[in-house]
Protein backbone atom coordinates (compact mmCIF):
# COMPACT_ATOMS: atom_id res chain seq x y z
CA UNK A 1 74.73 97.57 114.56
CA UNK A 2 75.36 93.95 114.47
CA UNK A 3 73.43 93.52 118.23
CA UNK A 4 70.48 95.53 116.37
CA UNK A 5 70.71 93.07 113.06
CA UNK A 6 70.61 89.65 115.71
CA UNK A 7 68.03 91.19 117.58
CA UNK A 8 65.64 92.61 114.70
CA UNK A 9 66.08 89.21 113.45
CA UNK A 10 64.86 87.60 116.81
CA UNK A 11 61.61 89.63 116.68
CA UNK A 12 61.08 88.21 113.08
CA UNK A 13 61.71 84.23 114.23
CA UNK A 14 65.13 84.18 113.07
CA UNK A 15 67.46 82.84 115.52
CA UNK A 16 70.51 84.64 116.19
CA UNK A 17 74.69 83.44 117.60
CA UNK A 18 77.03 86.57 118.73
CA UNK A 19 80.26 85.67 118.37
CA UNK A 20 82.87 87.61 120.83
CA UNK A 21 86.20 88.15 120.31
CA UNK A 22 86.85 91.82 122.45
CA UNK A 23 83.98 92.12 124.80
CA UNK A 24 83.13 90.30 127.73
CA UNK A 25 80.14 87.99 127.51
CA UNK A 26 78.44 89.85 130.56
CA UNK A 27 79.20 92.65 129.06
CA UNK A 28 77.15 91.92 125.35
CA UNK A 29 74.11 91.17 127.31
CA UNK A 30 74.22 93.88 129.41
CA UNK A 31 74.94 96.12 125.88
CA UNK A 32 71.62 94.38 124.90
CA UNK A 33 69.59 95.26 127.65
CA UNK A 34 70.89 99.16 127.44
CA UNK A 35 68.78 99.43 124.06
CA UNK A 36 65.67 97.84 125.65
CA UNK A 37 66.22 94.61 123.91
CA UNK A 38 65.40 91.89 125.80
CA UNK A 39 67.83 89.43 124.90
CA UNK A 40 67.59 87.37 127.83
CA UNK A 41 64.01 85.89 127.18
CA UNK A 42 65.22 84.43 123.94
CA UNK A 43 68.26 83.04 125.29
CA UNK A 44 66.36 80.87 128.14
CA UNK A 45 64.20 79.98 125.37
CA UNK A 46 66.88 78.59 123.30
CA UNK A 47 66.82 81.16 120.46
CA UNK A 48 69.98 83.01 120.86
CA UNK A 49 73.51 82.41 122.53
CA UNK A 50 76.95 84.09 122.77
CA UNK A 51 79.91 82.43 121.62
CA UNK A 52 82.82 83.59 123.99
CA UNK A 53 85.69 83.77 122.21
CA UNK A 54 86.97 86.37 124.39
CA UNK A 55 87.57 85.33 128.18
CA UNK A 56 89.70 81.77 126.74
CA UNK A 57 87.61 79.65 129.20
CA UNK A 58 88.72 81.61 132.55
CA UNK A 59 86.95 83.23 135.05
CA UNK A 60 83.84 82.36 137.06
CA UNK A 61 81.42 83.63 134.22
CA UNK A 62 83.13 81.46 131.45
CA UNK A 63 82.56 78.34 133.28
CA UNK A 64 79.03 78.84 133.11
CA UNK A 65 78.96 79.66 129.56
CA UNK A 66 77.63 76.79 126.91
CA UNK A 67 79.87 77.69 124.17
CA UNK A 68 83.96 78.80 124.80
CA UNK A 69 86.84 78.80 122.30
CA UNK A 70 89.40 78.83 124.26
CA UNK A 71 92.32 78.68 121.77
CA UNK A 72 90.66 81.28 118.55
CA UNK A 73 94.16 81.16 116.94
CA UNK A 74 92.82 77.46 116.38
CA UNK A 75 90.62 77.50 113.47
CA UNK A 76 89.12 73.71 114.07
CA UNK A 77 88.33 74.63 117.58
CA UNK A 78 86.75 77.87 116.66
CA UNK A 79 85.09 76.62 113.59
CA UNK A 80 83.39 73.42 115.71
CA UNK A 81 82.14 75.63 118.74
CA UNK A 82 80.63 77.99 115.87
CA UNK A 83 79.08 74.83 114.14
CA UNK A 84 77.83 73.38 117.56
CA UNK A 85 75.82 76.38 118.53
CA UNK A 86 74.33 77.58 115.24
CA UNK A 87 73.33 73.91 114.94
CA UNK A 88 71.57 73.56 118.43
CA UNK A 89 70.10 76.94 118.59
CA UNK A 90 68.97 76.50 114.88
CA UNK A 91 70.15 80.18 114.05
CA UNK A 92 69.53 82.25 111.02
CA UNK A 93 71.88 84.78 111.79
CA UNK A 94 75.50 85.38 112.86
CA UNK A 95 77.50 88.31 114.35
CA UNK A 96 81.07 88.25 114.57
CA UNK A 97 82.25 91.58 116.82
CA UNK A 98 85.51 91.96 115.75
CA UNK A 99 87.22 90.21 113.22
CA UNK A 100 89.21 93.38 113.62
CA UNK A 101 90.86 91.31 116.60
CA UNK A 102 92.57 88.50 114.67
CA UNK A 103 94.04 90.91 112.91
CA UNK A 104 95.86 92.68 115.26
CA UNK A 105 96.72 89.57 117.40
CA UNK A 106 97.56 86.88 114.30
CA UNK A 107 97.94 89.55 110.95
CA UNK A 108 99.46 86.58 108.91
CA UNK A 109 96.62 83.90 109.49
CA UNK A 110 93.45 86.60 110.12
CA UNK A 111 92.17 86.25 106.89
CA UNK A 112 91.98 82.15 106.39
CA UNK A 113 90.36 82.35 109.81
CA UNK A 114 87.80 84.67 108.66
CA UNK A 115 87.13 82.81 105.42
CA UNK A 116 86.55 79.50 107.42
CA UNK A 117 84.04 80.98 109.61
CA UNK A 118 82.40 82.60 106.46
CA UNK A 119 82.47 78.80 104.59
CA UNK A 120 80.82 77.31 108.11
CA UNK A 121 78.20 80.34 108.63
CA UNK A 122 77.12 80.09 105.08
CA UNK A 123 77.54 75.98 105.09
CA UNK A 124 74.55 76.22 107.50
CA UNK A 125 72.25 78.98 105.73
CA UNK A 126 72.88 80.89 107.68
CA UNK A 127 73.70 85.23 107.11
CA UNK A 128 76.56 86.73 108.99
CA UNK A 129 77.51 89.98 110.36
CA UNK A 130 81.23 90.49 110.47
CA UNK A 131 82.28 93.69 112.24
CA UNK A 132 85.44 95.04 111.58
CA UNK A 133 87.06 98.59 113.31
CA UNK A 134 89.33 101.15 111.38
CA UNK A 135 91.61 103.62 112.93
CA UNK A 136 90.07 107.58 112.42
CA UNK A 137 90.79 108.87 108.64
CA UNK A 138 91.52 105.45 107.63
CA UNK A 139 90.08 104.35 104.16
CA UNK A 140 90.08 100.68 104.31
CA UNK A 141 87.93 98.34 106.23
CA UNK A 142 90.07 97.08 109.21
CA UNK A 143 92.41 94.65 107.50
CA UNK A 144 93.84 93.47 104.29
CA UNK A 145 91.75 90.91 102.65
CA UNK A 146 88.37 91.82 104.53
CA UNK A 147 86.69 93.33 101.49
CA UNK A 148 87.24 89.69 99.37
CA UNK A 149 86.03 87.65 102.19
CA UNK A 150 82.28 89.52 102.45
CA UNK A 151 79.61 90.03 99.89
CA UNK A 152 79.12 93.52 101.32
CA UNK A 153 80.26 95.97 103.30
CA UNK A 154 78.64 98.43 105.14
CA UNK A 155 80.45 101.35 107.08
CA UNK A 156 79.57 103.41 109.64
CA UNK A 157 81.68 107.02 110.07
CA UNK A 158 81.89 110.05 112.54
CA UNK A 159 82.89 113.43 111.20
CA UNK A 160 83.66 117.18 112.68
CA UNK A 161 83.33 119.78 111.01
CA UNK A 162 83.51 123.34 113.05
CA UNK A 163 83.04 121.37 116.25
CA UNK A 164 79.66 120.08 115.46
CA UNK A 165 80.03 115.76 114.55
CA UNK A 166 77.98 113.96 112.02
CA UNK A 167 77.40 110.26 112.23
CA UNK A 168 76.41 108.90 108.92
CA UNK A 169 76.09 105.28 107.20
CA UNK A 170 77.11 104.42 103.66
CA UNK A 171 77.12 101.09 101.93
CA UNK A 172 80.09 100.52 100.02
CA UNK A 173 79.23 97.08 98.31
CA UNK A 174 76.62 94.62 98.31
CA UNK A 175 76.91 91.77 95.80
CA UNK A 176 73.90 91.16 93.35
CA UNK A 177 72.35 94.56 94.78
CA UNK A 178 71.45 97.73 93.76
CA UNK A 179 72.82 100.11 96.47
CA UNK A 180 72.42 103.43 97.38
CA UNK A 181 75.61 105.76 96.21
CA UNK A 182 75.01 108.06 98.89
CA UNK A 183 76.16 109.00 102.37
CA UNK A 184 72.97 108.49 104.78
CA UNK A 185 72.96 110.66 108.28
CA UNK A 186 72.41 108.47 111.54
CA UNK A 187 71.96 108.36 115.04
CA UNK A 188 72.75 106.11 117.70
CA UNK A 189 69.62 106.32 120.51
CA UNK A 190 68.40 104.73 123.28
CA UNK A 191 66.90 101.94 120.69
CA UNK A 192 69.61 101.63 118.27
CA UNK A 193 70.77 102.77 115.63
CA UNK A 194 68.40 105.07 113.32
CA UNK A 195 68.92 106.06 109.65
CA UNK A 196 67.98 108.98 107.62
CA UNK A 197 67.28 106.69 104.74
CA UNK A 198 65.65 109.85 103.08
CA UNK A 199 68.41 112.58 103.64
CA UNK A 200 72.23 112.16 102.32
CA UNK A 201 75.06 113.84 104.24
CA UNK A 202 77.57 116.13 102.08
CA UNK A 203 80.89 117.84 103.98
CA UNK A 204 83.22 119.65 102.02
CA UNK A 205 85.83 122.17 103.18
CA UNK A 206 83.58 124.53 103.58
CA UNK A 207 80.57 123.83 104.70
CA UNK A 208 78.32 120.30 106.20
CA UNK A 209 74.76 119.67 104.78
CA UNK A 210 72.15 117.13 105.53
CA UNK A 211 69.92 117.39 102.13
CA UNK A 212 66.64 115.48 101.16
CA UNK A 213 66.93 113.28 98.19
CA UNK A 214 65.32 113.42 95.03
CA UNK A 215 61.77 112.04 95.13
CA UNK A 216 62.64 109.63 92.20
CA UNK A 217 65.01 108.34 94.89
CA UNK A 218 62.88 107.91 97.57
CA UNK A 219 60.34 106.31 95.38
CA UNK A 220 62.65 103.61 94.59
CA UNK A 221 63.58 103.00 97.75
CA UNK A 222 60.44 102.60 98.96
CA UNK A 223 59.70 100.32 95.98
CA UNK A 224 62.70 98.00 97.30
CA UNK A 225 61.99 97.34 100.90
CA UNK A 226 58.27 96.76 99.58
CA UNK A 227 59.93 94.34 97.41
CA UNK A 228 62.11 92.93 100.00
CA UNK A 229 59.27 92.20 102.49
CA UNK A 230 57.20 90.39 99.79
CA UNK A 231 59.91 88.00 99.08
CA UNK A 232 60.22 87.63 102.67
CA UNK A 233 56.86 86.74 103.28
CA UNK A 234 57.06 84.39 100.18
CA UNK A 235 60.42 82.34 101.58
CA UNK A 236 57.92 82.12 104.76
CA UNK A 237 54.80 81.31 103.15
CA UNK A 238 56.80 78.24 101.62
CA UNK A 239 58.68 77.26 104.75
CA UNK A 240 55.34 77.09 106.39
CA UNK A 241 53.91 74.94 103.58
CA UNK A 242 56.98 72.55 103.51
CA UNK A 243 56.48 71.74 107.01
CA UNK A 244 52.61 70.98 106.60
């Protein structure tokens, strides 16, 4: 989910930074290009990079890459190389994949790391996509703390029930928003992630249903991405006039 959010935001003009902390940075790109997304052609044009805060600076592939924290228990170091390249790619959004990482490697100092990056993300306007990985049947979001340092947190599950699974997406919080309170079936396919927005997902011990909502539901969903785009397209309409 958070390569689809840096990439949808790339086809809208909004410049994107992937920050990783488990995954290789040949890897990400080649995760990128398995979905179709062509991630390369924005980051020759200077519109997207990778922050590798994974290999530490060694290997062949590292010293090619532009931007390396090579220490991430250092929160200056980290902090600057994230400043540097939202700064010279002029980004609009950030994903971190996984803050999940600090945690297991530095419990006691995970969280002040985390809250840094969120002060320098948001310091430069821009909106960031912290990932964050919980064990199976675990109810909290993949550290202590995590929930106070976000203004919302979406989670993705997998359940079995009689040896069929269900994927399914719920939002648990989102500050200053109306949510929706249900569970929402999903898919991962060969173009991302896809949501159900229009069905909810109910499992209980006896039986698993995928249900349409109510209409009045639906309607006002509708009503709020309609609402969403318009302020989008207003934030852009001014932007443009500002720089005539």
């Amino acid at each position: 989910m958070a390569k689809q959010f840096i990439y949808n935001g790339l086809t809208k003009g909004e410049n994107g930074i992937y920050v990783t902390l488990e995954e290789h940075p040949v890897s990400v790109i080649r995760s990128f290009h398995h979905f179709g997304w062509d991630i390369t052609k924005y980051e020759r044009e200077g519109k997207f990079a990778v922050v590798d805060a994974f290999t530490g600076g060694y290997g062949a592939t590292a010293q090619k890459e532009k931007y390396v924290v090579k220490n991430v228990d250092d929160v200056k170091e980290f902090s600057e190389v994230l400043r540097t390249a939202i700064k010279e790619t002029e980004a609009n959004r950030v994903a971190i994949d996984s803050v999940s990482t600090l945690y297991l490697t530095k419990p006691a100092i995970a969280r002040g790391i985390v809250m840094t990056l969120k002060r320098v993300i948001s310091g430069l306007g821009c909106t960031a996509f912290f990932v964050s990985q919980v064990s199976v049947g675990e109810r909290g979001f993949g550290g202590p703390g995590v929930e106070h340092a976000v203004d919302g947190i979406i989670r993705l599950d997998l359940d079995e029930f009689e040896g069929k699974m269900y994927r399914s997406i719920i939002v648990w919080k989102m500050r200053d928003t109306k949510i929706s309170m249900v569970r929402h079936p999903m898919e991962i396919t060969d173009e991302g992630i896809v949501i159900q927005w229009d069905k909810y997902l109910r499992i209980t011990n006896f039986k698993a249903e995928i249900d349409p909502l109510p209409q009045k539901e639906v309607e006002e969903m509708k009503k709020a991405v309609e609402e969403a785009k318009t302020y989008q397209k207003k934030e852009e309409s001014e932007e443009e006039d500002n720089e005539e």
